[in-house]
C-alpha atoms as a PDB file:
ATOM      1  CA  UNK A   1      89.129 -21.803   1.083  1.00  0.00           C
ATOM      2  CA  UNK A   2      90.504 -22.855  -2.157  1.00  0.00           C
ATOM      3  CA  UNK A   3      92.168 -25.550  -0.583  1.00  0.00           C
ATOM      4  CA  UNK A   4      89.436 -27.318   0.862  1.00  0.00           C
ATOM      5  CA  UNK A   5      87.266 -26.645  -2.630  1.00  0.00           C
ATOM      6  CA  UNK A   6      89.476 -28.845  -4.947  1.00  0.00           C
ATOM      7  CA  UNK A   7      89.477 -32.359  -2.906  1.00  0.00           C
ATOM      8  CA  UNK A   8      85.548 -31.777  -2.657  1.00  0.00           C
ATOM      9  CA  UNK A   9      84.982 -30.794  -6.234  1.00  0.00           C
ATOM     10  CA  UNK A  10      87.467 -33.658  -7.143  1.00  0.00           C
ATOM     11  CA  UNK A  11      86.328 -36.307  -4.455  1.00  0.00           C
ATOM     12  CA  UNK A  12      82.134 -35.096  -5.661  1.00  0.00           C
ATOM     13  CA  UNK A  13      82.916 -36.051  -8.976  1.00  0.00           C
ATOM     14  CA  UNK A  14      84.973 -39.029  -8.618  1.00  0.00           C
ATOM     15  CA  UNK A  15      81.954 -40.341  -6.170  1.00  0.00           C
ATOM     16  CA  UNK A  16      79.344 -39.360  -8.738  1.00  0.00           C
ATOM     17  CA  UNK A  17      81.299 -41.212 -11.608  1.00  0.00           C
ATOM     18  CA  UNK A  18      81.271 -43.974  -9.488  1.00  0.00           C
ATOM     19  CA  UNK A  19      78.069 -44.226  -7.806  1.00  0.00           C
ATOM     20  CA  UNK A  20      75.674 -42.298 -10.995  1.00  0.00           C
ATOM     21  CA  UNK A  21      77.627 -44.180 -14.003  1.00  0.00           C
ATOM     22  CA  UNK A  22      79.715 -47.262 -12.815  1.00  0.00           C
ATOM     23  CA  UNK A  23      77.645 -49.022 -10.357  1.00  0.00           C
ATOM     24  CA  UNK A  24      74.176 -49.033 -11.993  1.00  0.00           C
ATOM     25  CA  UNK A  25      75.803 -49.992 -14.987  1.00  0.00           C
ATOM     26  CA  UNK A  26      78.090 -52.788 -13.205  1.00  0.00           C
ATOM     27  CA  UNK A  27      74.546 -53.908 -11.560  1.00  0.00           C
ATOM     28  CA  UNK A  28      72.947 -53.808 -14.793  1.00  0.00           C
ATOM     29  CA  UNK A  29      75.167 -55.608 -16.717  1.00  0.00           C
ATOM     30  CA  UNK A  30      75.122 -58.655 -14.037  1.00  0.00           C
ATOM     31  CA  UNK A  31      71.647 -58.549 -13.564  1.00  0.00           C
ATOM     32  CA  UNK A  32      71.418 -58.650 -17.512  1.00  0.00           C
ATOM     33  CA  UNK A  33      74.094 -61.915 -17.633  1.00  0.00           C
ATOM     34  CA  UNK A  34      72.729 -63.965 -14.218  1.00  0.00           C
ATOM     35  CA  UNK A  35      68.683 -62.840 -15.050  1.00  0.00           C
ATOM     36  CA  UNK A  36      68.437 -61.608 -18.453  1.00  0.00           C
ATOM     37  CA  UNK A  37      64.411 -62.285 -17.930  1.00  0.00           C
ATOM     38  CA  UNK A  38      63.863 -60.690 -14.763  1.00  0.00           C
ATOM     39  CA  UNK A  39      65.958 -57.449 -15.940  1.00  0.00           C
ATOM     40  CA  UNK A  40      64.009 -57.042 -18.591  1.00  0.00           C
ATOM     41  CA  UNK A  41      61.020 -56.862 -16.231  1.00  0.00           C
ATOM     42  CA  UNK A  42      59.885 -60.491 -16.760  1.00  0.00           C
ATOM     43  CA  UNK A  43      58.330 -59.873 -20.313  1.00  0.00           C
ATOM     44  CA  UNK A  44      55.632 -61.900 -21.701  1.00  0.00           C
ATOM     45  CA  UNK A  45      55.425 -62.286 -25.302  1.00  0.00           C
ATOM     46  CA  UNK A  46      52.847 -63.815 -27.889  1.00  0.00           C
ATOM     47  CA  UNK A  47      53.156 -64.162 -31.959  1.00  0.00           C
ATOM     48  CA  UNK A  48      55.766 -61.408 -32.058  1.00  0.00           C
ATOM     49  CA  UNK A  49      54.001 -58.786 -29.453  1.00  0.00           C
ATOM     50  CA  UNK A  50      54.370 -57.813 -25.243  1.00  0.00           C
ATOM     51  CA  UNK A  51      51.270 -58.940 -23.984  1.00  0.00           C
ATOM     52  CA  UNK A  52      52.458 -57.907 -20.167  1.00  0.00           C
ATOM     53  CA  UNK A  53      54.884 -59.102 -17.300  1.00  0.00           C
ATOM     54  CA  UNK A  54      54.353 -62.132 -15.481  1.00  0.00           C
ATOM     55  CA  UNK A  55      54.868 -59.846 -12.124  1.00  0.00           C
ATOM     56  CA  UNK A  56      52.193 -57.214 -12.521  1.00  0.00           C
ATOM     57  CA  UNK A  57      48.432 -58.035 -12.935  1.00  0.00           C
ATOM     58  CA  UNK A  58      46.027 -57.035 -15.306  1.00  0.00           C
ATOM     59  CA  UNK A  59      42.516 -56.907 -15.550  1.00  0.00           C
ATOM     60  CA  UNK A  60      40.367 -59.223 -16.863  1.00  0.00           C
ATOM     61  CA  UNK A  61      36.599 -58.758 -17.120  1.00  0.00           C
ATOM     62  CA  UNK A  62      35.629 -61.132 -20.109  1.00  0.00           C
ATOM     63  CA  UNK A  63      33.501 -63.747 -18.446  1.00  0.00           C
ATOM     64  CA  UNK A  64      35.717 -66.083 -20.720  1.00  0.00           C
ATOM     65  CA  UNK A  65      38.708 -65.534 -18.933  1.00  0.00           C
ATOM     66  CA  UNK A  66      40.054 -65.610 -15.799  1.00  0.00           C
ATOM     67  CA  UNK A  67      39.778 -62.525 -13.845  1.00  0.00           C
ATOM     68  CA  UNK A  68      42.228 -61.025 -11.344  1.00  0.00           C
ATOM     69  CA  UNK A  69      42.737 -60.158  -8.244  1.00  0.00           C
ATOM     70  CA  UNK A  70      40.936 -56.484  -7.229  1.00  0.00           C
ATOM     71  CA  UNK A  71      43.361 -53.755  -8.103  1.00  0.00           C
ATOM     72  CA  UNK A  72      43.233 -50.583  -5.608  1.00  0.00           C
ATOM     73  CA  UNK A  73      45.677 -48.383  -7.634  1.00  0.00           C
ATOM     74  CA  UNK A  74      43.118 -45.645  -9.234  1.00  0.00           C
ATOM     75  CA  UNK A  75      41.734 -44.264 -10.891  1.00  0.00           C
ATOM     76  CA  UNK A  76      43.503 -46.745 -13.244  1.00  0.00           C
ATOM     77  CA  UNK A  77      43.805 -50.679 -12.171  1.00  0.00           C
ATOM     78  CA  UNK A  78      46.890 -51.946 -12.168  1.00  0.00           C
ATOM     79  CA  UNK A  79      48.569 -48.967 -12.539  1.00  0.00           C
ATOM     80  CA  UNK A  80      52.019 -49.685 -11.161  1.00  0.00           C
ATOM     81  CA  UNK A  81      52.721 -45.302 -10.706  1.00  0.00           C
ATOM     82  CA  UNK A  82      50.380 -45.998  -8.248  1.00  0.00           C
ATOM     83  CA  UNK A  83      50.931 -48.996  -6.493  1.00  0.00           C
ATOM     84  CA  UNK A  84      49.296 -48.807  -3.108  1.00  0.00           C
ATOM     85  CA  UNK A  85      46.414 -50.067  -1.083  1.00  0.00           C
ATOM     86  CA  UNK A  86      42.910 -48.112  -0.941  1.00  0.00           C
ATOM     87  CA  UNK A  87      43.755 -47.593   2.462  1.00  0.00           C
ATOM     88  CA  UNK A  88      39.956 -48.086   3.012  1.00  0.00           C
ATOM     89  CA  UNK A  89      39.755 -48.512   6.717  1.00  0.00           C
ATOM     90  CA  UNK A  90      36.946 -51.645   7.814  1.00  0.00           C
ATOM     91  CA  UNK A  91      34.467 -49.458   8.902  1.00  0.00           C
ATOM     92  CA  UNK A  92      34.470 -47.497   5.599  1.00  0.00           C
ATOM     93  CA  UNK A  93      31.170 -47.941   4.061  1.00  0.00           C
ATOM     94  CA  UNK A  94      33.419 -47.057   0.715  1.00  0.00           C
ATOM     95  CA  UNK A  95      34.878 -50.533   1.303  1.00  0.00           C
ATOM     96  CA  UNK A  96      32.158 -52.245   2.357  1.00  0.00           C
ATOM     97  CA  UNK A  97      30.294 -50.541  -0.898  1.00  0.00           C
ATOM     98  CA  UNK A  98      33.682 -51.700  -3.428  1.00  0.00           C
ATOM     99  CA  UNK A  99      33.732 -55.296  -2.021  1.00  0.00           C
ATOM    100  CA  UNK A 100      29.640 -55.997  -2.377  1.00  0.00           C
ATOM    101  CA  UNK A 101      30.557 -54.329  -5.799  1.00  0.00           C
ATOM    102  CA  UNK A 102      32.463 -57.067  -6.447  1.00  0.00           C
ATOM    103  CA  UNK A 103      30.620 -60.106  -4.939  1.00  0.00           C
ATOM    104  CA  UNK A 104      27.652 -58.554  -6.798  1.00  0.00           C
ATOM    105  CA  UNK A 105      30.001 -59.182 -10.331  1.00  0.00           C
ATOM    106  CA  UNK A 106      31.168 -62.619  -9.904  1.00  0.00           C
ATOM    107  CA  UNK A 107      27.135 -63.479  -9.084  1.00  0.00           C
ATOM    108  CA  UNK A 108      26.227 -61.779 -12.377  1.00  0.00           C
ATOM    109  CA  UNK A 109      29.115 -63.459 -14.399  1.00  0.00           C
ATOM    110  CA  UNK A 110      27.876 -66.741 -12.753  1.00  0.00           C
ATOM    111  CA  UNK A 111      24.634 -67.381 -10.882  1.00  0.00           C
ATOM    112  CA  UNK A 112      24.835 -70.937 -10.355  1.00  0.00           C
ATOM    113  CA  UNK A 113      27.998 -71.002  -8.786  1.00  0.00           C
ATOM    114  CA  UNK A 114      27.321 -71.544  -4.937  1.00  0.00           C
ATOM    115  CA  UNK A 115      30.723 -71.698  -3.619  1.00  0.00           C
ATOM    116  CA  UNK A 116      32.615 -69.324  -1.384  1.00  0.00           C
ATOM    117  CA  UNK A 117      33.642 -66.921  -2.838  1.00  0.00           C
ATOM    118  CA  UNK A 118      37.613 -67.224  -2.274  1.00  0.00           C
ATOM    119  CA  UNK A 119      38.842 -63.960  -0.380  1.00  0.00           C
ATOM    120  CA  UNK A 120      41.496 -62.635  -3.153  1.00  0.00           C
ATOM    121  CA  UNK A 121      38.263 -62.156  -5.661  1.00  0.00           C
ATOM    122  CA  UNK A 122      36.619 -59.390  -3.355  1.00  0.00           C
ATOM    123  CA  UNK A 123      39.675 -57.921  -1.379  1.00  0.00           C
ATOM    124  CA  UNK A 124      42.380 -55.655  -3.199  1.00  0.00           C
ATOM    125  CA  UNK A 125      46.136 -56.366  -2.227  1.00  0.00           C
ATOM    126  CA  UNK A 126      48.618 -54.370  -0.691  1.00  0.00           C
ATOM    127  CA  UNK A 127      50.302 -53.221  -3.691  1.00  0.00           C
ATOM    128  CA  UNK A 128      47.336 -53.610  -6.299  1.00  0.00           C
ATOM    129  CA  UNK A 129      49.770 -55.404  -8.508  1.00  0.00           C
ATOM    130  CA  UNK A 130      49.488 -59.149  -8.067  1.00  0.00           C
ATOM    131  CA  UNK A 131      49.660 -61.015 -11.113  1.00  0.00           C
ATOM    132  CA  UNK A 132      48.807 -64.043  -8.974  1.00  0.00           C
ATOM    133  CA  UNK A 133      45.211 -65.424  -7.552  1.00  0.00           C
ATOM    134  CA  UNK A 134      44.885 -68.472  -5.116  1.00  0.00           C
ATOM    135  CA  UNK A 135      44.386 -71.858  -6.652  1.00  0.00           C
ATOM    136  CA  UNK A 136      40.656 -71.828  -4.815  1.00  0.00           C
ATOM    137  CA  UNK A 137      39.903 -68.593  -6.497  1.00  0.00           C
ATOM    138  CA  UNK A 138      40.636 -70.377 -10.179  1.00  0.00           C
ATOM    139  CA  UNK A 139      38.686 -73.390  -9.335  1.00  0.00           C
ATOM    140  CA  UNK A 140      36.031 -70.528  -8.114  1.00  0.00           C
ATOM    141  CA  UNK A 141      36.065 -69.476 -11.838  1.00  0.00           C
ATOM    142  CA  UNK A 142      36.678 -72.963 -13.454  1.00  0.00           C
ATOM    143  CA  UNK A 143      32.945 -73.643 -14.110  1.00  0.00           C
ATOM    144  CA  UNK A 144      32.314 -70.195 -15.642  1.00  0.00           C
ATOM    145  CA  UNK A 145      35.033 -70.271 -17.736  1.00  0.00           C
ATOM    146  CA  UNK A 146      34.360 -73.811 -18.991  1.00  0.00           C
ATOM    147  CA  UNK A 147      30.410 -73.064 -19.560  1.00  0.00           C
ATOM    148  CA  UNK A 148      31.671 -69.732 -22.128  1.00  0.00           C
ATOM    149  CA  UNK A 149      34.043 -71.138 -23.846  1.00  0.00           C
ATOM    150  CA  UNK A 150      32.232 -74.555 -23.652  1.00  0.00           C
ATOM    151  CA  UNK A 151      35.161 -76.568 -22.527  1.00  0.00           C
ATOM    152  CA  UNK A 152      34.921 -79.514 -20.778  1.00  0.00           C
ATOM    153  CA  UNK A 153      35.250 -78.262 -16.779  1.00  0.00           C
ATOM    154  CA  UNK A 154      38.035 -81.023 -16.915  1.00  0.00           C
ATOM    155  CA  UNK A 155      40.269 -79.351 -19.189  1.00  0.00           C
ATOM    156  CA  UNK A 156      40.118 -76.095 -17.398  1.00  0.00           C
ATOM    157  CA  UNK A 157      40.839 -77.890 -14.180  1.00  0.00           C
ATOM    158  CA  UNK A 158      44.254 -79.426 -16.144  1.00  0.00           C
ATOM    159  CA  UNK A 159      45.402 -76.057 -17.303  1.00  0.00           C
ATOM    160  CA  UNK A 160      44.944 -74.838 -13.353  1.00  0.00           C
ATOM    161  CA  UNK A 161      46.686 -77.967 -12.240  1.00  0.00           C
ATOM    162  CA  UNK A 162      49.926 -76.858 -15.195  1.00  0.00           C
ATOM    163  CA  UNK A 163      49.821 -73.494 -14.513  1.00  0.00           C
ATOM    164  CA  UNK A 164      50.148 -73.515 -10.147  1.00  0.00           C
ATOM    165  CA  UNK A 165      53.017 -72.666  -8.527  1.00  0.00           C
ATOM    166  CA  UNK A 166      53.551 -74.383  -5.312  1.00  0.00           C
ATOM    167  CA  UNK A 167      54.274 -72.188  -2.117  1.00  0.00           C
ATOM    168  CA  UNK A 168      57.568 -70.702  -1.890  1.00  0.00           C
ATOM    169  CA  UNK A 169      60.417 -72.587  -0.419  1.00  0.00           C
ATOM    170  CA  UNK A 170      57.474 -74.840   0.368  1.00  0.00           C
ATOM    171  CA  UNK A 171      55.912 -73.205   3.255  1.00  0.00           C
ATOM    172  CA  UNK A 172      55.736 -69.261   2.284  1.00  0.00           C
ATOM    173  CA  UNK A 173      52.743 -68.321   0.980  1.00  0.00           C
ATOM    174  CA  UNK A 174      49.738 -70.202  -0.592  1.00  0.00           C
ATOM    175  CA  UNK A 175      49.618 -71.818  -3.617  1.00  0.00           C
ATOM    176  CA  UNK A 176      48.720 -69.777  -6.786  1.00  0.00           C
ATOM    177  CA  UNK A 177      48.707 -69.300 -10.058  1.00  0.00           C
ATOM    178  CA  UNK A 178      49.752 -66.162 -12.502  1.00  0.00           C
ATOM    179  CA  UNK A 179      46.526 -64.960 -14.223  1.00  0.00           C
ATOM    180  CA  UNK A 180      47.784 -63.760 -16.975  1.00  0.00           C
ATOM    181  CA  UNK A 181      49.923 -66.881 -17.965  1.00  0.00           C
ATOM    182  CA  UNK A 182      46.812 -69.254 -16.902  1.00  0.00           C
ATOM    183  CA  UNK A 183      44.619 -66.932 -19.537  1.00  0.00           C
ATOM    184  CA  UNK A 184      47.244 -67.311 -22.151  1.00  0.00           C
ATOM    185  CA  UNK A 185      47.192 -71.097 -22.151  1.00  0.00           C
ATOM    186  CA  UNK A 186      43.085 -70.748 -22.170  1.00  0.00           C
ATOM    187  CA  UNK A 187      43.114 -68.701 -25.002  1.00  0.00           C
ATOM    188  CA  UNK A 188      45.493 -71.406 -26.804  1.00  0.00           C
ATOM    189  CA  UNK A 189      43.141 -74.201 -26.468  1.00  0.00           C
ATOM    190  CA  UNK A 190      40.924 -74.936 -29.408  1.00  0.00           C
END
């Protein structure tokens, strides 16, 4: 018995040195070196302070500023301990309840606007992260945004226009732009 307890003792902690200590700290360090940005979790920063990651939402409500995607993650949004969809089946009059909810908010923040309402503005994602919304939903908010902060509707359109991010590879996805990053360069405009 002895004899078969020293290799396993010996090959368990030579495995956990290598696999606990060497390896995530090999990974790390190349992550670190080939993208220091995205290892540190894709930071945003503003005069000197973390104002949030450019890969998890926030929320918005100010009708001055962009708002987000619906977060599902509760009872806090964008919570990312919680990350997960509502899991809100279609014929849940919960859902049906949260998404007039919403509709019923982008009305308020602007009656005159006629427009569809772009789907990403009433329906949560999958995670109930995204830090992105489509480039239909910003133009949905454009004229809002432009008649608070009373900016020309042109100049709002511009900082869409700089701020979209084409699909990926070119034909994954749809084009859209990072909320938070969009609501920075608003909030830099004079």
């Amino acid at each position: 018995m002895a004899s078969l307890l020293r290799p396993a003792l010996t090959l368990f902690i030579a495995l956990s040195l290598i696999t606990g200590l060497a390896y995530p700290l090999l990974t790390t360090g190349i992550a670190r070196w080939v993208f220091p940005s995205q290892a540190q979790g894709s930071l945003i920063e503003r005069d000197g302070k973390t104002v949030g990651s450019s890969l998890i939402g926030q929320r918005f409500s100010d009708p001055g500023h962009f708002w987000s995607r619906p977060s599902a993650t509760g009872p806090t949004p964008y919570n990312a301990a919680a990350s997960s969809g509502s899991n809100l089946g279609p014929l849940n009059p919960a859902l049906a309840d949260a998404i007039r909810g919403r509709i019923d908010a982008l009305h308020a923040a602007d009656p005159g606007n006629t427009a569809t309402i772009p789907a990403d503005l009433i329906y949560s994602s999958a995670s109930g992260l995204d830090p992105h919304i489509s480039t239909a939903a910003a133009q949905y908010q454009a004229g809002r945004i432009a008649r608070v902060r009373n900016v020309p509707i042109e100049r709002v359109r511009q900082l869409i226009a700089e701020h979209s991010e084409d699909r990926l590879f070119g034909f994954l996805g749809e084009p859209r732009v990072n909320v938070l990053e969009l609501n920075l360069a608003l909030d830099a405009v004079r």
